[in-house]
Protein backbone atom coordinates (compact mmCIF):
# COMPACT_ATOMS: atom_id res chain seq x y z
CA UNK A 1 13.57 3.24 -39.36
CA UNK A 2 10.47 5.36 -38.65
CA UNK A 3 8.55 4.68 -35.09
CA UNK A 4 5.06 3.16 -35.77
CA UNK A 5 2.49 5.74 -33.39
CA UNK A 6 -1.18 4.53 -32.48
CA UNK A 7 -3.11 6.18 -30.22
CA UNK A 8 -3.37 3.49 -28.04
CA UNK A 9 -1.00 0.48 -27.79
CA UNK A 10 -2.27 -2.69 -26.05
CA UNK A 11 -0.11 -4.89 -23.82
CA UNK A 12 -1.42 -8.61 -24.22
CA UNK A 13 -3.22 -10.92 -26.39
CA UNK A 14 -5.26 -12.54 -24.14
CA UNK A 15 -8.38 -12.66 -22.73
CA UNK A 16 -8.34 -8.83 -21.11
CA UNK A 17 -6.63 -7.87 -24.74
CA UNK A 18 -9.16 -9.06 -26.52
CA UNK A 19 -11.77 -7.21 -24.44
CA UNK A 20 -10.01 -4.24 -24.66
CA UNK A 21 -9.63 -4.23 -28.35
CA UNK A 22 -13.60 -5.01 -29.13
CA UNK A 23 -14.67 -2.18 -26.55
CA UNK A 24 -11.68 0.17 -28.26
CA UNK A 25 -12.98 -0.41 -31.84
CA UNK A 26 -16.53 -0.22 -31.03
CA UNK A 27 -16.77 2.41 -28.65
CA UNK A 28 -13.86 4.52 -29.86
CA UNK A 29 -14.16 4.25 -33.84
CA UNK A 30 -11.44 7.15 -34.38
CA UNK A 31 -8.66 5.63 -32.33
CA UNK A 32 -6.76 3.55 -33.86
CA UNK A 33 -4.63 1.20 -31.92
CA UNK A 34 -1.97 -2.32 -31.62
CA UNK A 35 -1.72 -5.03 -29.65
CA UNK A 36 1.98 -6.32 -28.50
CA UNK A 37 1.80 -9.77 -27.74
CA UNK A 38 5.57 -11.57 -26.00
CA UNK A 39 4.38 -14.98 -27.19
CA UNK A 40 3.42 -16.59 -30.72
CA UNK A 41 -0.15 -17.12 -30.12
CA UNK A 42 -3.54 -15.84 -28.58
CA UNK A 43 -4.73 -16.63 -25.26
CA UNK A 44 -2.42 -16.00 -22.77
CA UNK A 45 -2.82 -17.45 -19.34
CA UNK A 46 -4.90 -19.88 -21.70
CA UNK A 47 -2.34 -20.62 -24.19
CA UNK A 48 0.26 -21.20 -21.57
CA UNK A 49 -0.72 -23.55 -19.22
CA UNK A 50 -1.02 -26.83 -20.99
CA UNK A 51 -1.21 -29.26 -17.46
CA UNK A 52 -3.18 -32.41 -17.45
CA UNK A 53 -7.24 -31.27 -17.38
CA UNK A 54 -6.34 -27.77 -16.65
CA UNK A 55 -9.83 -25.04 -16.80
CA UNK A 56 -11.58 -22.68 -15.75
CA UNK A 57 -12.60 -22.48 -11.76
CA UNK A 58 -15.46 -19.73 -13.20
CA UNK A 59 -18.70 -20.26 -15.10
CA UNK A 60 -18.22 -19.46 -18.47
CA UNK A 61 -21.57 -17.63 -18.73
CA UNK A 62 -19.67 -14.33 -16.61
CA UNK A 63 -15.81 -15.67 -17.87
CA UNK A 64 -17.21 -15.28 -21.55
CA UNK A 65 -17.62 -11.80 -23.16
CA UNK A 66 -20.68 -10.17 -23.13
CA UNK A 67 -20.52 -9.03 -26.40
CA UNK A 68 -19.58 -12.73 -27.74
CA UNK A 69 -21.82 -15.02 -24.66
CA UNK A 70 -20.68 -18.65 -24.23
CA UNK A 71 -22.75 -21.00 -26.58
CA UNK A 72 -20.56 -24.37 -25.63
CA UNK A 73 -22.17 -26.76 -23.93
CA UNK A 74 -20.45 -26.65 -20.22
CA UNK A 75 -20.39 -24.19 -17.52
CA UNK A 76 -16.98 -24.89 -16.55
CA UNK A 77 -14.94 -25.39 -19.34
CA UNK A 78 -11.30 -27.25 -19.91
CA UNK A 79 -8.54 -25.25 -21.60
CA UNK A 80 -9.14 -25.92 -24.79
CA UNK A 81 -12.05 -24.79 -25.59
CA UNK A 82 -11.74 -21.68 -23.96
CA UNK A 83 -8.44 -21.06 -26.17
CA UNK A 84 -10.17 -21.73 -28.86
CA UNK A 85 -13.37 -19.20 -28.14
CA UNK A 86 -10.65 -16.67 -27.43
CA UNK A 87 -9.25 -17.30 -31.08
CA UNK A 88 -12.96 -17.34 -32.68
CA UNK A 89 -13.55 -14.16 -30.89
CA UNK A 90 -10.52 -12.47 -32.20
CA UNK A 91 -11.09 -13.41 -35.52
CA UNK A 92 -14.71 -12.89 -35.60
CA UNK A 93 -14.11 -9.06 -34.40
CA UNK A 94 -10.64 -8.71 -36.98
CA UNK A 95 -8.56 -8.16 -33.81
CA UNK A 96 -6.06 -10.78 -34.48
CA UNK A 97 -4.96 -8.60 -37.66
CA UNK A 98 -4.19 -5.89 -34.88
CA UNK A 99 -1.84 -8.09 -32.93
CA UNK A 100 2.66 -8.13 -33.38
CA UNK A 101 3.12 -11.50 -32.26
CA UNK A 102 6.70 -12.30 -30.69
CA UNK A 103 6.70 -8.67 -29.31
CA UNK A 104 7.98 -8.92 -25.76
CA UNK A 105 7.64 -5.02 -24.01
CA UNK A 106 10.35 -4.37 -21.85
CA UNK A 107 9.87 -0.59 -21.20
CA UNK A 108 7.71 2.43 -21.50
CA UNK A 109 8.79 5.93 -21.28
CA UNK A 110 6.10 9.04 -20.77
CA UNK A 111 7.02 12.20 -22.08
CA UNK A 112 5.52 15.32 -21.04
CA UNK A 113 6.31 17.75 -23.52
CA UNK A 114 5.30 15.59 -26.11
CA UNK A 115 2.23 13.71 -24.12
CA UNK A 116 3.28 10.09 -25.43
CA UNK A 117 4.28 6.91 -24.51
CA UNK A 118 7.74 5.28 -26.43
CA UNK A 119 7.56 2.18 -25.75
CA UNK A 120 10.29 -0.88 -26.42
CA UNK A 121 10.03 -4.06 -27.33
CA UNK A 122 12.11 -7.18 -28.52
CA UNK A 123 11.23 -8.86 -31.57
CA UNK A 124 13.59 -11.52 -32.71
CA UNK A 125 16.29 -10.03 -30.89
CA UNK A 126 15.81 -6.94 -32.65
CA UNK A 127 14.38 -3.81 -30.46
CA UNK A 128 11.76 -2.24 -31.89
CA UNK A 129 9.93 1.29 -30.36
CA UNK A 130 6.27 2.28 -30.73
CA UNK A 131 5.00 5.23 -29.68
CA UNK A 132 1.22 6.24 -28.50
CA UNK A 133 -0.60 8.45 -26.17
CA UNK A 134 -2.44 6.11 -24.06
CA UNK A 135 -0.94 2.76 -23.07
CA UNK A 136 -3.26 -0.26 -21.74
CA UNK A 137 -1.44 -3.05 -20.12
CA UNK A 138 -3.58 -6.30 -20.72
CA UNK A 139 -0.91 -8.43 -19.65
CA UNK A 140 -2.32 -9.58 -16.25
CA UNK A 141 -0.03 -9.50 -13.30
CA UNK A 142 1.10 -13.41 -13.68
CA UNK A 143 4.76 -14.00 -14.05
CA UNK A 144 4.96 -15.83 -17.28
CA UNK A 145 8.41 -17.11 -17.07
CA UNK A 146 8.87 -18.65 -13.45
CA UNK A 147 6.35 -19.94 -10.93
CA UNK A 148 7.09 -20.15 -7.17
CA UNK A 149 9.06 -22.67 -6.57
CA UNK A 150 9.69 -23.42 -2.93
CA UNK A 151 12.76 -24.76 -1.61
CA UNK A 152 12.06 -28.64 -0.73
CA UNK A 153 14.86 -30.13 0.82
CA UNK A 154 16.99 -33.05 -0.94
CA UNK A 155 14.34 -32.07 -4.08
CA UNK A 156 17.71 -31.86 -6.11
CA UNK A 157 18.44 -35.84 -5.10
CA UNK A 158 15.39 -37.14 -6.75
CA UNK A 159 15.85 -39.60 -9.53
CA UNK A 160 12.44 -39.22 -10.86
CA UNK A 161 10.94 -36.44 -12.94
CA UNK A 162 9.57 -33.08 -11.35
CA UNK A 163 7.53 -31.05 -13.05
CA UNK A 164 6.04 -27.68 -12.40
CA UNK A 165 1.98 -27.18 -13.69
CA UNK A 166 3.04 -23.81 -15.42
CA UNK A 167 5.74 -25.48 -17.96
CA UNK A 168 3.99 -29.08 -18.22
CA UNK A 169 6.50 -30.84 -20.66
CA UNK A 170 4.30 -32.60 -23.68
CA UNK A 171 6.25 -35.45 -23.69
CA UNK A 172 5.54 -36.22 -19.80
CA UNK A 173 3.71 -39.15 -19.54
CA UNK A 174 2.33 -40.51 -16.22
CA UNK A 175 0.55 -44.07 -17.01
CA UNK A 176 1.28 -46.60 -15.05
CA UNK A 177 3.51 -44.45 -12.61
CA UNK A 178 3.12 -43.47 -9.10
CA UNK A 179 2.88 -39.33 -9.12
CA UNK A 180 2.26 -37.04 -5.91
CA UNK A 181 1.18 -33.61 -6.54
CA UNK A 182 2.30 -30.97 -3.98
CA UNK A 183 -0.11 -28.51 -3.26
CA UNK A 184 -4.07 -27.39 -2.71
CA UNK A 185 -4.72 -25.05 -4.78
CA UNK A 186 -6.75 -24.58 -7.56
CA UNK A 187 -4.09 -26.44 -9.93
CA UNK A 188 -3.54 -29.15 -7.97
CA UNK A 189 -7.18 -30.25 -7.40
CA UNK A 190 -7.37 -30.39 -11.51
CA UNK A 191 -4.56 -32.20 -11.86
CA UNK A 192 -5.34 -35.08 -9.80
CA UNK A 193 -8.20 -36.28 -11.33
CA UNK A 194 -6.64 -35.67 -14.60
CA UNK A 195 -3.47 -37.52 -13.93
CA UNK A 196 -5.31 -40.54 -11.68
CA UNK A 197 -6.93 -41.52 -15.35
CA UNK A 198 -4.40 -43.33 -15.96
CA UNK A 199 -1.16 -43.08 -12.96
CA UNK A 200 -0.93 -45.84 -11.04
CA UNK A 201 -1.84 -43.68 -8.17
CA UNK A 202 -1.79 -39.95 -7.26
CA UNK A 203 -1.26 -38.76 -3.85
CA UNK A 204 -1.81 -34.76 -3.54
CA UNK A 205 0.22 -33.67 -0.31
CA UNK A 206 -0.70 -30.50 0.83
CA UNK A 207 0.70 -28.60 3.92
CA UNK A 208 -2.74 -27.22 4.40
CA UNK A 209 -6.11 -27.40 3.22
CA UNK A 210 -8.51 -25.34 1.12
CA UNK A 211 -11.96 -24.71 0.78
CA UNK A 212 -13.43 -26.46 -2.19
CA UNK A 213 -17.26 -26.47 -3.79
CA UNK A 214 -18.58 -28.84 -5.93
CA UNK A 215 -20.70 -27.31 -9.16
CA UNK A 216 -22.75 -28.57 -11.70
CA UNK A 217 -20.29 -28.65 -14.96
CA UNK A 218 -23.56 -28.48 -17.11
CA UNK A 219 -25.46 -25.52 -15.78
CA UNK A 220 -29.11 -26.65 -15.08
CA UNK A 221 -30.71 -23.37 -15.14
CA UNK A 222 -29.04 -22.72 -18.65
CA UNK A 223 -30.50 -25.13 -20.03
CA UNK A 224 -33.78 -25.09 -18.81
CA UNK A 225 -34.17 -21.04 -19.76
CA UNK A 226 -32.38 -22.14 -23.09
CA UNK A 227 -34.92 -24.50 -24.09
CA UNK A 228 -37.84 -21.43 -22.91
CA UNK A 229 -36.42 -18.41 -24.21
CA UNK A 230 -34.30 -17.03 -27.21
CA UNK A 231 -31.03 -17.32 -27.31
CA UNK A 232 -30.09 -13.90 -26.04
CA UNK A 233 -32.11 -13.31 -23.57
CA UNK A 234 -31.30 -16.77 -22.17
CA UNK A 235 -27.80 -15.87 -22.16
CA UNK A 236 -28.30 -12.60 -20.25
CA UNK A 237 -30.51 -14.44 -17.20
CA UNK A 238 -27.93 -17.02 -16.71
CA UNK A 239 -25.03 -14.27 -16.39
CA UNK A 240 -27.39 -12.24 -14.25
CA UNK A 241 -28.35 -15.00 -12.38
CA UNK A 242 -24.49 -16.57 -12.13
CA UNK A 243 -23.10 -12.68 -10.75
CA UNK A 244 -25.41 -12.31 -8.42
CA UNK A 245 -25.28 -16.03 -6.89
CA UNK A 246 -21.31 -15.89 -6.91
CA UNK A 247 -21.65 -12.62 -5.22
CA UNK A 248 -24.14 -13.67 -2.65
CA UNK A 249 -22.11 -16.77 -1.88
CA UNK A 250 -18.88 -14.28 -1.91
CA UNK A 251 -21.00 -12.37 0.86
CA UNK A 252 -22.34 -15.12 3.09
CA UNK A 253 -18.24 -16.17 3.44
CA UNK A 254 -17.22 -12.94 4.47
CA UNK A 255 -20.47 -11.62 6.90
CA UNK A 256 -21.13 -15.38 7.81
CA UNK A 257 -18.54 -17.18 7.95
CA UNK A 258 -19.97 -20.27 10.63
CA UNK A 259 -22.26 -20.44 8.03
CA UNK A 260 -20.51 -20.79 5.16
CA UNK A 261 -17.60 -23.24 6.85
CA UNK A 262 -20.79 -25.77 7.46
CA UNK A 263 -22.00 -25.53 4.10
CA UNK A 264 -18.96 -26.49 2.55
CA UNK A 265 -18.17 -29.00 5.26
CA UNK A 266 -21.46 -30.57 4.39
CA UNK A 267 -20.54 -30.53 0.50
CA UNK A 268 -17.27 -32.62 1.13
CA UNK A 269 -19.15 -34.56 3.54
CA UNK A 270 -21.77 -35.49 1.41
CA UNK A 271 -19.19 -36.31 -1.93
CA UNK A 272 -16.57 -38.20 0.19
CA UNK A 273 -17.31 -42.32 1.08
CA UNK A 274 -14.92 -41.57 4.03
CA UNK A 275 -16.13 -38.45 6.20
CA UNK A 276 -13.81 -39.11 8.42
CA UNK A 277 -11.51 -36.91 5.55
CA UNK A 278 -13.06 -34.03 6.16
CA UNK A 279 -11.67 -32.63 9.32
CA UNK A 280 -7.90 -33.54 8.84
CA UNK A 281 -7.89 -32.75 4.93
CA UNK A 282 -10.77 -30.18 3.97
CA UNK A 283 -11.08 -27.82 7.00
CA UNK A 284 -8.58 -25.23 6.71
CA UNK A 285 -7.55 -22.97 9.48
CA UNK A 286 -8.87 -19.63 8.04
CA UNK A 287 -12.16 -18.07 6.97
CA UNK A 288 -13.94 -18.94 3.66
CA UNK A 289 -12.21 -16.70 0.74
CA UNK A 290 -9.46 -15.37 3.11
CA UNK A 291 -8.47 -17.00 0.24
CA UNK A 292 -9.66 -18.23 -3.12
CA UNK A 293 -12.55 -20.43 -2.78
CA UNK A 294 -11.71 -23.89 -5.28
CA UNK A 295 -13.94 -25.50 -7.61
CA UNK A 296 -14.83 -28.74 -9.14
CA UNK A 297 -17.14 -29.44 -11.64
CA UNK A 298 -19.56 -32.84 -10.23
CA UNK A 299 -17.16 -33.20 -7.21
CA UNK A 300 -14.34 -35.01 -9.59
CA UNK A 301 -11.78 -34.41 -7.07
CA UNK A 302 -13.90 -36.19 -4.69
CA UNK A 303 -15.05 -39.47 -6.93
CA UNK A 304 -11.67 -39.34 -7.96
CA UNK A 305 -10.57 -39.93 -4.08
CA UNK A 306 -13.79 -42.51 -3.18
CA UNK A 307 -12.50 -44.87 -6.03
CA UNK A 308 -9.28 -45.35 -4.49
CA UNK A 309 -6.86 -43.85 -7.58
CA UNK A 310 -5.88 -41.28 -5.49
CA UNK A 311 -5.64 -40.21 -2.12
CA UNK A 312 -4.73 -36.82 0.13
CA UNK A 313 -2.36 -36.07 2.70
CA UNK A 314 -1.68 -33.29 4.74
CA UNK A 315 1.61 -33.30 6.32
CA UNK A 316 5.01 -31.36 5.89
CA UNK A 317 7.67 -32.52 3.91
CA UNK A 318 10.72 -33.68 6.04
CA UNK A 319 12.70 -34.32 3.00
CA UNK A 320 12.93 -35.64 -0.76
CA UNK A 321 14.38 -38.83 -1.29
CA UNK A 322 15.92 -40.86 -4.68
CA UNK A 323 12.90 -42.41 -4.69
CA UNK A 324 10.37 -40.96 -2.39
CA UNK A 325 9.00 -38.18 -0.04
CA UNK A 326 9.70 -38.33 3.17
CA UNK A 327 7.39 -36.74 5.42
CA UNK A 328 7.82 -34.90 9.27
CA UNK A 329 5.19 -37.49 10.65
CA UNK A 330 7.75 -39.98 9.75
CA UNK A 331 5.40 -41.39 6.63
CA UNK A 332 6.95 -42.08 3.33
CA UNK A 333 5.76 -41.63 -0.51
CA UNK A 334 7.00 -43.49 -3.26
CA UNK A 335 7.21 -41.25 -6.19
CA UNK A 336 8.02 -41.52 -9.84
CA UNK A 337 6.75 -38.66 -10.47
CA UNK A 338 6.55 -35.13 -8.56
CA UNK A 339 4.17 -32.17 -9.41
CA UNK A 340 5.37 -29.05 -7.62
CA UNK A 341 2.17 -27.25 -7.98
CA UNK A 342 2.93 -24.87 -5.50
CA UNK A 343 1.62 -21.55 -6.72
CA UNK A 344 2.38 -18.91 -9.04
CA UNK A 345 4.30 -15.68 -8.90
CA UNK A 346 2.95 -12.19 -9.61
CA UNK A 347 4.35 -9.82 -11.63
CA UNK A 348 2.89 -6.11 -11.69
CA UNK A 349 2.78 -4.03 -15.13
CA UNK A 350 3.92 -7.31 -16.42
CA UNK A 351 7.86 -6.40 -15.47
CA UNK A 352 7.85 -3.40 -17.92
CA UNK A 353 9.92 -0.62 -16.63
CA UNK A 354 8.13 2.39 -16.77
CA UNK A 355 9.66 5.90 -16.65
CA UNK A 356 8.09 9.42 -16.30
CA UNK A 357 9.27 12.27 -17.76
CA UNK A 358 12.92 10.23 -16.89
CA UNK A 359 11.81 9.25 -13.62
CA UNK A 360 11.24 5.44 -12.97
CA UNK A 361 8.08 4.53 -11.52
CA UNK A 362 7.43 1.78 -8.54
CA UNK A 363 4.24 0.12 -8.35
CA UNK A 364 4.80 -0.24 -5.13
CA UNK A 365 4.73 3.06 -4.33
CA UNK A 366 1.37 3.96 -6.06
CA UNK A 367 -2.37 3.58 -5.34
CA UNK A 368 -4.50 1.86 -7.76
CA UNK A 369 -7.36 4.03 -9.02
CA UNK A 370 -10.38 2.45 -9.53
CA UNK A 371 -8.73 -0.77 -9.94
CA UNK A 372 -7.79 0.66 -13.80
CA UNK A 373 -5.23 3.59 -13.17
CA UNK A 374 -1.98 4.24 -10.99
CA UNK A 375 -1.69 7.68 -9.35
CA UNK A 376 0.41 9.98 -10.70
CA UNK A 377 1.06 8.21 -13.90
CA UNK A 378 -0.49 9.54 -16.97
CA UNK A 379 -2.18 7.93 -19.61
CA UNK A 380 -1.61 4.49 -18.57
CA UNK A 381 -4.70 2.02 -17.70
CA UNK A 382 -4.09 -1.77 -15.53
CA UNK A 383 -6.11 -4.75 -16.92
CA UNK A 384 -6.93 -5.92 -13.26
CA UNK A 385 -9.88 -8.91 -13.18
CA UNK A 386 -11.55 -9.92 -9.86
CA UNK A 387 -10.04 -12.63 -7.16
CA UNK A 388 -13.64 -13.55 -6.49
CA UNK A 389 -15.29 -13.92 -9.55
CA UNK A 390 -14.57 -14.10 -13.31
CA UNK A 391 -12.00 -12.52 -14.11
CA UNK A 392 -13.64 -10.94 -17.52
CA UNK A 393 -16.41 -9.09 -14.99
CA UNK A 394 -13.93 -6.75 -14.09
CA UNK A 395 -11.72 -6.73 -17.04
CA UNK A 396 -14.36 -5.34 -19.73
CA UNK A 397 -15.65 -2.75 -16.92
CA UNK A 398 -12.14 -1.63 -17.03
CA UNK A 399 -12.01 -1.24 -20.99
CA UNK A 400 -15.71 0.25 -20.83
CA UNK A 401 -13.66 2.86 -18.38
CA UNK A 402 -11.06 3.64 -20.26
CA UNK A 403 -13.01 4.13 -23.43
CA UNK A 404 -15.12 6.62 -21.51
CA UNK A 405 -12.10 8.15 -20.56
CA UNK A 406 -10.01 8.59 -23.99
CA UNK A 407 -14.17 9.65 -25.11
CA UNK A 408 -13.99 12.50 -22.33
CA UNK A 409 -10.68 13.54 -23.60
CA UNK A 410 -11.51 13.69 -27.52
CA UNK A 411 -14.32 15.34 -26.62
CA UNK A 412 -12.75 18.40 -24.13
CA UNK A 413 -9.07 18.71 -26.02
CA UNK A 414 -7.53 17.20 -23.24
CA UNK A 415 -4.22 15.03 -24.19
CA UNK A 416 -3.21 13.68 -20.98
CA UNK A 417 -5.36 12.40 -17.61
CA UNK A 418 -3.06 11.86 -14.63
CA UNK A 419 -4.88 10.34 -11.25
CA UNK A 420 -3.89 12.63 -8.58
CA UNK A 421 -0.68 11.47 -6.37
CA UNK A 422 -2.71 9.36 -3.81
CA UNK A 423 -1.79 8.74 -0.16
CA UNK A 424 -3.58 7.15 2.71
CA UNK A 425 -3.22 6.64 6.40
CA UNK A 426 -4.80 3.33 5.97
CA UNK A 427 -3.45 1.37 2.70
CA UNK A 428 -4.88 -1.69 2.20
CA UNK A 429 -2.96 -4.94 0.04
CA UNK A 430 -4.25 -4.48 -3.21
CA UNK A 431 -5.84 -8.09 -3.90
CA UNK A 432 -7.19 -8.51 -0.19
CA UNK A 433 -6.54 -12.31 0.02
CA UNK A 434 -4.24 -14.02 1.96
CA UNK A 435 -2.93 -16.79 -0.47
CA UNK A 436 0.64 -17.28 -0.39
CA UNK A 437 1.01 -15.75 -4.19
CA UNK A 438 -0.71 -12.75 -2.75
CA UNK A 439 1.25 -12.31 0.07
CA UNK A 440 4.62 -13.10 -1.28
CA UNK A 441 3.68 -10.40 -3.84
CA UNK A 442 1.91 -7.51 -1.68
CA UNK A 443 5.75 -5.61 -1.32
CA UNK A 444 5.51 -4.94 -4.99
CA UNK A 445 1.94 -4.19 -6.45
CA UNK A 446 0.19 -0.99 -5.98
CA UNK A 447 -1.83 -0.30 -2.53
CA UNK A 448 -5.71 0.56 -2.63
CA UNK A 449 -7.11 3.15 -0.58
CA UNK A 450 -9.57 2.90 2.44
CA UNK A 451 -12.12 4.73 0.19
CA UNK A 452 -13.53 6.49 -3.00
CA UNK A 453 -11.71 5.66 -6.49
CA UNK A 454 -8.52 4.36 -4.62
CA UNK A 455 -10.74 1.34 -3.22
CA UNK A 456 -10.36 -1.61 -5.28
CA UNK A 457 -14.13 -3.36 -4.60
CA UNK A 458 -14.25 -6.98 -5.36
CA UNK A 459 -18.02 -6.40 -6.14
CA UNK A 460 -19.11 -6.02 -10.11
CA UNK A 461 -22.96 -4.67 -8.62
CA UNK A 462 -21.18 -1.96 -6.79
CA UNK A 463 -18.29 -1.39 -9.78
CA UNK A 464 -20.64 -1.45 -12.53
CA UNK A 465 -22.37 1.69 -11.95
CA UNK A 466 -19.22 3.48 -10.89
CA UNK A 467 -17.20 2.77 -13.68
CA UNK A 468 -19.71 2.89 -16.58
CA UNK A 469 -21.02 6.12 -15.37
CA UNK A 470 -19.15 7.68 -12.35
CA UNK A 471 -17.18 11.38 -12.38
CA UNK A 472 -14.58 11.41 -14.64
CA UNK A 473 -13.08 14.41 -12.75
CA UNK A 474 -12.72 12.78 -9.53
CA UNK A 475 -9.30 12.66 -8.17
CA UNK A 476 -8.34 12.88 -12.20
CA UNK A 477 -6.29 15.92 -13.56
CA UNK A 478 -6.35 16.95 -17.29
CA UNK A 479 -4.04 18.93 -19.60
């Protein structure tokens, strides 16, 4: 059977994928190019997840594409409708006839003499190779088959059902049942509103606290300057105006911190009937983003909590019961159901082993270049989004990157660009947060450097001119 070549194969069918393959088509006419895709479907982290409420925790004016803006109605949409403006968009652009659903990649192999990529995947149990000279993994750096799942003691003795947010069951169904949701993360404070609809009561029980703001799900400024201006030039001043508030906020935490912990103090303050919450269940220990900053849309965690249909606990878990939680206080839940939404894994390159010239390559043992690349490996580009804003801000400056790159390349003769072999005195984490999926991961994803391309900035104002026009010869070798 003869092995399919493109000149560049895309990892992913979500919403980095789909970037990719618009900037790919438009910007790079003469390459042609595939998308692999493990699952059945479009959308990926937004296909998967399928928990009670689940959504976005960015606006959907920067989380949108900003060759396709957000027309819907809210800023912060549900699930749903941002699966189904991922489908739209690939449809609308003829990407989805690029895509081999039910392709799972297992491993990519660089050869020098012949400056390609093979690369395997399973489909159907078959294995099938493709070959191309620049791979672009658009996969994200989510495991997709396990979350973190802690170990809870005498979890295995409950009689009830437990659930984990990443593989909801569709048959679950919560009325009229008592559920507690472990965790305070971003998944946990969208499930308990959700789920309180119609539970008999929700209890989230979380070991420690996090930082959460209240927005506006309907954006007030949008549509104000909606109603004023034409469409597209309506759409551009709320993005500008959304980046460089998120980013200013993003700032004040990190160079103010007092500052910032009273603001958001006052915003649970002013949304709970009982401020007496605050200190014991919305003041964490650390600094504002240390680690990711939650959001609600019109404080529904909080008028979820005021009308009694759920409450919040922070206290350890002694041990799981037949019928309950027992806690170290001493304190007791009654459960029927339990949500372990206690975080995610990462997974870099999306588990693909990748080999050059024979040689395996170790994430770990690589620095990241310009968030996009990994030193000393050729030809390959990383799909990374930002940890403090939209995720798609970063993600399309990466494409716009790489198609400058493969452009620079057509245009010289060059077949292969290989980031130097980086190494630093000072290496930093790559993500910068200290979140317990961040830390559990940081012995396994790439380091960033303490400066120049090896820095991974978490700031699109500082990125954007740097990646759409910076040196392409910087730290970069060419053959």
């Amino acid at each position: 059977m003869p092995v399919e070549h493109v000149d560049v194969l895309i990892v992913g069918a979500g919403l980095s994928g789909i970037d990719a393959a618009y900037r790919l088509q438009t910007r790079c006419p003469d390459r042609t190019y595939a998308i692999l895709e493990a699952r059945d479907a479009i959308g990926g982290t937004w296909d998967l997840f399928r928990y009670p409420g689940v959504r976005s925790d960015s606006d959907m004016f920067t989380l949108g594409f900003p060759f396709r803006p957000w027309r819907g109605d809210t800023s912060i949409a549900d699930g749903g409708d941002i699966l189904q403006y991922l489908r739209d968009t690939a449809a609308e652009f003829g990407i989805d006839r690029r895509i081999r659903f039910g392709h799972e990649v297992v491993e990519a192999s660089w050869d020098s003499s012949s400056a390609r990529w093979t690369v395997r995947s399973v489909a159907d149990g078959v294995s099938v190779e493709t070959n191309c000279s620049f791979l672009y993994l658009c996969s994200g750096y989510y495991d997709y088959e396990s979350g973190h799942r802690p170990d809870i003691p005498g979890l295995g003795d409950f009689a009830g059902t437990v659930v984990h947010p990443q593989f909801w069951p569709e048959e679950l169904d919560c009325d009229g049942r008592k559920v507690v949701v472990i965790g305070s993360g971003a998944t946990a404070i969208t499930l308990v509103p959700a789920l309180a609809e119609k539970a008999e009561h929700v209890t989230m029980l979380q070991r420690s606290p996090s930082y959460i703001m209240s927005l506006p799900a309907h954006d007030p400024f949008a549509r104000s300057v909606g109603r004023a201006l034409p469409d597209t030039v309506a759409q551009r001043l709320v993005r500008v105006k959304n980046i460089i508030a998120n980013l200013g906020f993003y700032q004040l935490c990190r160079h103010a911190p007092f500052v910032a912990t009273r603001f958001l103090r006052w915003v649970a303050t002013r949304n709970l009937h009982e401020p007496s919450l605050v200190d014991p269940h919305f003041t964490p220990t650390y600094r504002p983003w240390d680690q990711r900053l939650c959001l609600v849309p019109d404080a529904d965690l909080f008028r979820t909590l005021n009308s009694g249909r759920a409450t919040v606990v922070t206290d350890r878990i002694d041990t799981v019961t037949e019928k309950s939680i027992r806690l170290a206080s001493g304190a007791e839940l009654e459960a029927d159901v339990i949500v372990t939404a206690t975080g995610l894994k990462l997974l870099p390159a999306g588990g693909i082993t990748v080999t050059v010239d024979g040689e395996r390559v170790d994430p770990a043992d690589t620095y990241i270049y310009r968030g996009t690349m990994l030193g000393g490996v050729p030809n390959l580009a990383l799909c990374l989004g930002y940890t403090n804003a939209s995720w798609t801000l970063r993600a399309d400056l990466a494409s716009l990157f790489v198609c400058r790159l493969l452009n620079h390349m057509g245009r010289n003769g060059f077949r292969i660009a290989t980031p130097d072999r980086h190494r630093d005195p000072r290496p930093k984490p790559l993500l910068g947060l200290t979140s317990g999926y961040v830390t559990r991961a940081a012995a396994i994803l790439p380091k960033q450097g303490s400066r120049g391309p090896w820095r991974m900035r978490q700031n699109y104002l500082l990125d954007l001119p740097e990646m759409r026009f910076g040196r392409l010869d910087d730290h970069m070798t060419y053959s």
